[in-house]
N, C-alpha and C. Protein backbone atom coordinates (compact mmCIF):
# COMPACT_ATOMS: atom_id res chain seq x y z
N UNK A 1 1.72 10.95 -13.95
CA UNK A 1 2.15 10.51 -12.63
C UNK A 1 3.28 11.42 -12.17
N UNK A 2 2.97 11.75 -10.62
CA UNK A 2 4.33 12.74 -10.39
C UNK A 2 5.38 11.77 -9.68
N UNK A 3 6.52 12.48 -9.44
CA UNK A 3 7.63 11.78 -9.24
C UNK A 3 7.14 11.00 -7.77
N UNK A 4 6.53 11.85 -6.79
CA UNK A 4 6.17 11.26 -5.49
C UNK A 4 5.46 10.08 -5.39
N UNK A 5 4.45 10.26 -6.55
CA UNK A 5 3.39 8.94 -6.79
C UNK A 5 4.73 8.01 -6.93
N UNK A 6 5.52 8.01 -8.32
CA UNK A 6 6.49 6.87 -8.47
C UNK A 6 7.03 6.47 -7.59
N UNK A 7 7.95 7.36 -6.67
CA UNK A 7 8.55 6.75 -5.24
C UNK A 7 7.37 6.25 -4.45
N UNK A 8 6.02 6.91 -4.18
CA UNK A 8 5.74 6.29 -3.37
C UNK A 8 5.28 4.64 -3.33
N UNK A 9 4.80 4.51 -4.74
CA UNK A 9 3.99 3.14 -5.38
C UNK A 9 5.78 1.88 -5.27
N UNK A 10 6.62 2.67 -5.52
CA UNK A 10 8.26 1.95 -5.43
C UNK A 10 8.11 1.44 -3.91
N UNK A 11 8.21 2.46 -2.96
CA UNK A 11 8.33 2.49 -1.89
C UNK A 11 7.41 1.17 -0.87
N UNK A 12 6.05 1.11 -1.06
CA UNK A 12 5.24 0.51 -0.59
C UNK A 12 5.89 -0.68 -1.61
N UNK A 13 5.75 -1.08 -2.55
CA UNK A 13 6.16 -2.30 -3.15
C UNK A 13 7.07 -3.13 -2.11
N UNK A 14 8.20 -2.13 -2.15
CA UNK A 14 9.79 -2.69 -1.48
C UNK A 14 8.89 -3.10 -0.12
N UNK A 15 8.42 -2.35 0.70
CA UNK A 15 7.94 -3.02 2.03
C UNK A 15 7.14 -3.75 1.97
N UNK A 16 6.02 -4.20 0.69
CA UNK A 16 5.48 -5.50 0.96
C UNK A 16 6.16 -6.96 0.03
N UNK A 17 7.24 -6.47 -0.07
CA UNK A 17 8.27 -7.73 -0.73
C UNK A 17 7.66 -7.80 -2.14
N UNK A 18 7.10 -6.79 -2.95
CA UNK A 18 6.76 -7.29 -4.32
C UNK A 18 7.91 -6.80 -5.38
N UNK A 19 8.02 -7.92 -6.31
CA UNK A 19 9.21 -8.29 -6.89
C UNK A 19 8.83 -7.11 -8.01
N UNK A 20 10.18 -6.88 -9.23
CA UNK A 20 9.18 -6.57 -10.45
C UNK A 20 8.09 -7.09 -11.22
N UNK A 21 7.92 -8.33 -11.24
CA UNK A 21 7.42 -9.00 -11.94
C UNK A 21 6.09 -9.01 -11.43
N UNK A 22 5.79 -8.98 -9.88
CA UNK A 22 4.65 -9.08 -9.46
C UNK A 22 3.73 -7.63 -9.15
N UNK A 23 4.76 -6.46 -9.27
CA UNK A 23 4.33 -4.97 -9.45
C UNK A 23 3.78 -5.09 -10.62
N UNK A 24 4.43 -5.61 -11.55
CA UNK A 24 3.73 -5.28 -13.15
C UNK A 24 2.73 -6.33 -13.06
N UNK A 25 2.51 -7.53 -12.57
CA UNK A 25 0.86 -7.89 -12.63
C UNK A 25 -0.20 -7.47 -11.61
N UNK A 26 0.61 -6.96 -10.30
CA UNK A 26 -0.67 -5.64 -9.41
C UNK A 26 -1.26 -4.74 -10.59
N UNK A 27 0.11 -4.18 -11.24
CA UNK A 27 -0.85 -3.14 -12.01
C UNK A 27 -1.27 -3.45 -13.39
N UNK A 28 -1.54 -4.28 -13.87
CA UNK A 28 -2.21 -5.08 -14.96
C UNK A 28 -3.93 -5.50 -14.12
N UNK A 29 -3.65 -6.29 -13.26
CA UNK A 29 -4.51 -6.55 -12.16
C UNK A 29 -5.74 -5.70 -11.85
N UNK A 30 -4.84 -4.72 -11.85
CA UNK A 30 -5.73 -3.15 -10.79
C UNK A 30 -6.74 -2.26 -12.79
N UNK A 31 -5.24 -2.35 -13.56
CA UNK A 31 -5.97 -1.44 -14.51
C UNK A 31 -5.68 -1.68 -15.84
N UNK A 32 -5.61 -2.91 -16.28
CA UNK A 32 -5.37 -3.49 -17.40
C UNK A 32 -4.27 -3.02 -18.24
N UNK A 33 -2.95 -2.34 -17.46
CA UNK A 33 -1.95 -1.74 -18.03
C UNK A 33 -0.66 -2.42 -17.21
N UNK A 34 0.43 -2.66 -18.07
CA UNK A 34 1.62 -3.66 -17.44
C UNK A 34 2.73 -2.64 -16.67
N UNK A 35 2.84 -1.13 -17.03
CA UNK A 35 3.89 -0.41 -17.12
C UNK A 35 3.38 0.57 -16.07
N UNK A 36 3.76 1.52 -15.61
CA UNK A 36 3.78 2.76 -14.66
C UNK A 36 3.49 3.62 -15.58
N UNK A 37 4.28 3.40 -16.65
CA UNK A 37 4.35 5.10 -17.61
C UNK A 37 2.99 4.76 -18.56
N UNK A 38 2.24 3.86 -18.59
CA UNK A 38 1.57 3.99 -19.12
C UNK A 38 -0.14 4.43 -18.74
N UNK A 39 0.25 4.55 -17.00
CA UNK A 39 -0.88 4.97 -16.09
C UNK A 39 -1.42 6.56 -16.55
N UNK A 40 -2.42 6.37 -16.05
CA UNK A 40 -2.94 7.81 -16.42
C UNK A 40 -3.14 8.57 -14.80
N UNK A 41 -3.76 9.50 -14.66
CA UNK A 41 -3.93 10.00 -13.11
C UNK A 41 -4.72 8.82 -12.15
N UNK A 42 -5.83 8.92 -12.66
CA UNK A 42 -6.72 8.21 -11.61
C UNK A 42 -6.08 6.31 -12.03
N UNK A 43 -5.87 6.12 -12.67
CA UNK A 43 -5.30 4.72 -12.58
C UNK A 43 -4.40 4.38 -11.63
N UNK A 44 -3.36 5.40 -12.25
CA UNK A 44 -2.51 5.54 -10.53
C UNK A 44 -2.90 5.81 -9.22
N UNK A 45 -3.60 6.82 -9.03
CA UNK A 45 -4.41 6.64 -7.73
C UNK A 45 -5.19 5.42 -7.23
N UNK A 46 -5.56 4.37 -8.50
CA UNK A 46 -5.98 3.21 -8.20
C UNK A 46 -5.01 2.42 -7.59
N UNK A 47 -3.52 2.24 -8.50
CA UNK A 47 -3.24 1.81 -8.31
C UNK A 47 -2.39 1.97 -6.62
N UNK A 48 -2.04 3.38 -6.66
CA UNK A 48 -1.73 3.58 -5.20
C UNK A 48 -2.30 3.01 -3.89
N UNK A 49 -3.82 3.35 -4.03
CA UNK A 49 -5.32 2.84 -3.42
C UNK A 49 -5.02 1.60 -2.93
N UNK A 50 -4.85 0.93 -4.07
CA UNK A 50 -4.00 -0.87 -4.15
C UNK A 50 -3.45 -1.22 -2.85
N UNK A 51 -2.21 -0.21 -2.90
CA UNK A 51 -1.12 -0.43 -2.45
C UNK A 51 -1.22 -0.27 -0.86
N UNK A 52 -2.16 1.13 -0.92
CA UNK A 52 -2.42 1.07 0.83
C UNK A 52 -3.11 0.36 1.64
N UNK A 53 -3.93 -0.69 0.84
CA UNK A 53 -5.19 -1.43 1.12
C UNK A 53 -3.85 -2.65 1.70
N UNK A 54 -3.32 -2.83 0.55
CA UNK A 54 -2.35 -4.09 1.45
C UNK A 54 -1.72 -3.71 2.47
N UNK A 55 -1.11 -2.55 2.34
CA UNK A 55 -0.24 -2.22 3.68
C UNK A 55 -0.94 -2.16 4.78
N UNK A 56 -2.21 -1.95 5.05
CA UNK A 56 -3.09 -2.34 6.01
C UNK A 56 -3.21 -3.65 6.79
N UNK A 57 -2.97 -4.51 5.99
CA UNK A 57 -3.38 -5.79 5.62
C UNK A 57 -2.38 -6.55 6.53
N UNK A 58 -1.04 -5.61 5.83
CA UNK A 58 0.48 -5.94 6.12
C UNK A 58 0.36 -5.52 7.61
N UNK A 59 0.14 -4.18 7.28
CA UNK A 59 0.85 -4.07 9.22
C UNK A 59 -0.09 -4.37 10.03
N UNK A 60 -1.10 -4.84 9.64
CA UNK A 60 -2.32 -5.64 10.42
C UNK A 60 -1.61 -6.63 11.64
N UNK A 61 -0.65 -7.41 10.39
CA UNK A 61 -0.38 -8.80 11.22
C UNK A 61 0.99 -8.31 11.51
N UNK A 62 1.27 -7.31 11.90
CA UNK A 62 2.63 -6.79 13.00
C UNK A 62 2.16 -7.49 14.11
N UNK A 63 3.71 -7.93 14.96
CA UNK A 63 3.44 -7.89 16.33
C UNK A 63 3.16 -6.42 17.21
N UNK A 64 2.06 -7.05 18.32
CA UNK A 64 1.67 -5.53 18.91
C UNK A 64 3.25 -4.91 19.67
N UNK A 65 4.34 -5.53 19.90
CA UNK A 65 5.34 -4.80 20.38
C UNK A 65 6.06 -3.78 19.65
N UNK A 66 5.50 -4.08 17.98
CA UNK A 66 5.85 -3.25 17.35
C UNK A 66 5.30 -1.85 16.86
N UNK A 67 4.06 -1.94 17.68
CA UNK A 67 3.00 -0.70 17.24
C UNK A 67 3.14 0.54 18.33
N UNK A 68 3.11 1.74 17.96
CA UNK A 68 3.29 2.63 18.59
C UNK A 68 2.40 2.64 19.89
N UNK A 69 2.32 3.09 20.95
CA UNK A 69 2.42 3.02 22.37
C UNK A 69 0.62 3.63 22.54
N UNK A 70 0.18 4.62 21.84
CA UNK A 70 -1.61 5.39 21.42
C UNK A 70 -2.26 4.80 20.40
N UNK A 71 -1.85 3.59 19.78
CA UNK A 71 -2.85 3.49 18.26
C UNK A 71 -3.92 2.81 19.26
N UNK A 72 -4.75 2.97 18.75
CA UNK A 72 -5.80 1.85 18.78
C UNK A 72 -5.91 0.26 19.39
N UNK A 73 -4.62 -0.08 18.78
CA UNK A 73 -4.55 -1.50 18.52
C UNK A 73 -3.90 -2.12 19.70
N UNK A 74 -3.55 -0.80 21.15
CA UNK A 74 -2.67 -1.42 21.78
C UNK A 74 -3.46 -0.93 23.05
N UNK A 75 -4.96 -0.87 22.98
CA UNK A 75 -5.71 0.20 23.58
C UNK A 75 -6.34 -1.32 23.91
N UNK A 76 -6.41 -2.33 22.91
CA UNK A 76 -7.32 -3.41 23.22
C UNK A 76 -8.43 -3.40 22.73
N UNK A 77 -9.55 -4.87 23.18
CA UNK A 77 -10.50 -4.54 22.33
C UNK A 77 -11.29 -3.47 21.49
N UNK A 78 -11.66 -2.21 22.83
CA UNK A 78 -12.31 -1.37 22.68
C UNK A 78 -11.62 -0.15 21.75
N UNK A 79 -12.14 0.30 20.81
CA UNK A 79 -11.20 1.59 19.97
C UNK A 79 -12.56 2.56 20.93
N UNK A 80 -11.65 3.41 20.66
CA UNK A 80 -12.04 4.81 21.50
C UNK A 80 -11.87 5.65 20.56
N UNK A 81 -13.31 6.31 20.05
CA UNK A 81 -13.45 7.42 18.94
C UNK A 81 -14.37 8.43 19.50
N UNK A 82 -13.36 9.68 19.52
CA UNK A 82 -13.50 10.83 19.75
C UNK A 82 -14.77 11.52 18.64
């Protein structure tokens, strides 16, 4: 795992409020391992994978005043794909 993976898997944690305790059963959860250091490449990428799937999830249920001014989401029903 490189240092970026670590901050980043840290990083997303802190913004979806997961404690230590509940990071170490995401990643037990995700790849039958309790620890970070004990991830291998693609486990971590799982477990990253994890992580963005919720943040989706998460900023799903933002209020729309909080979403940038071009996404999609503020376009209304219709998404518009180029």
């Amino acid at each position: 795992m490189t240092a970026q993976e670590r901050k980043a898997i840290f990083a997303m944690c802190r913004d979806l409020h997961i404690d230590e305790d509940n990071r170490h059963a995401l990643i037990y959860g995700v790849t039958g391992k309790e620890s970070l250091t004990e991830l291998n490449d693609s486990e971590t990428k799982a477990v990253i994978h994890e992580l963005m799937e919720r943040m989706k999830l998460h900023n799903r249920s933002a209020p729309l005043e909080n979403l940038a001014v071009d996404t999609p989401q503020c376009i209304g029903s219709k998404n518009i794909v180029s």
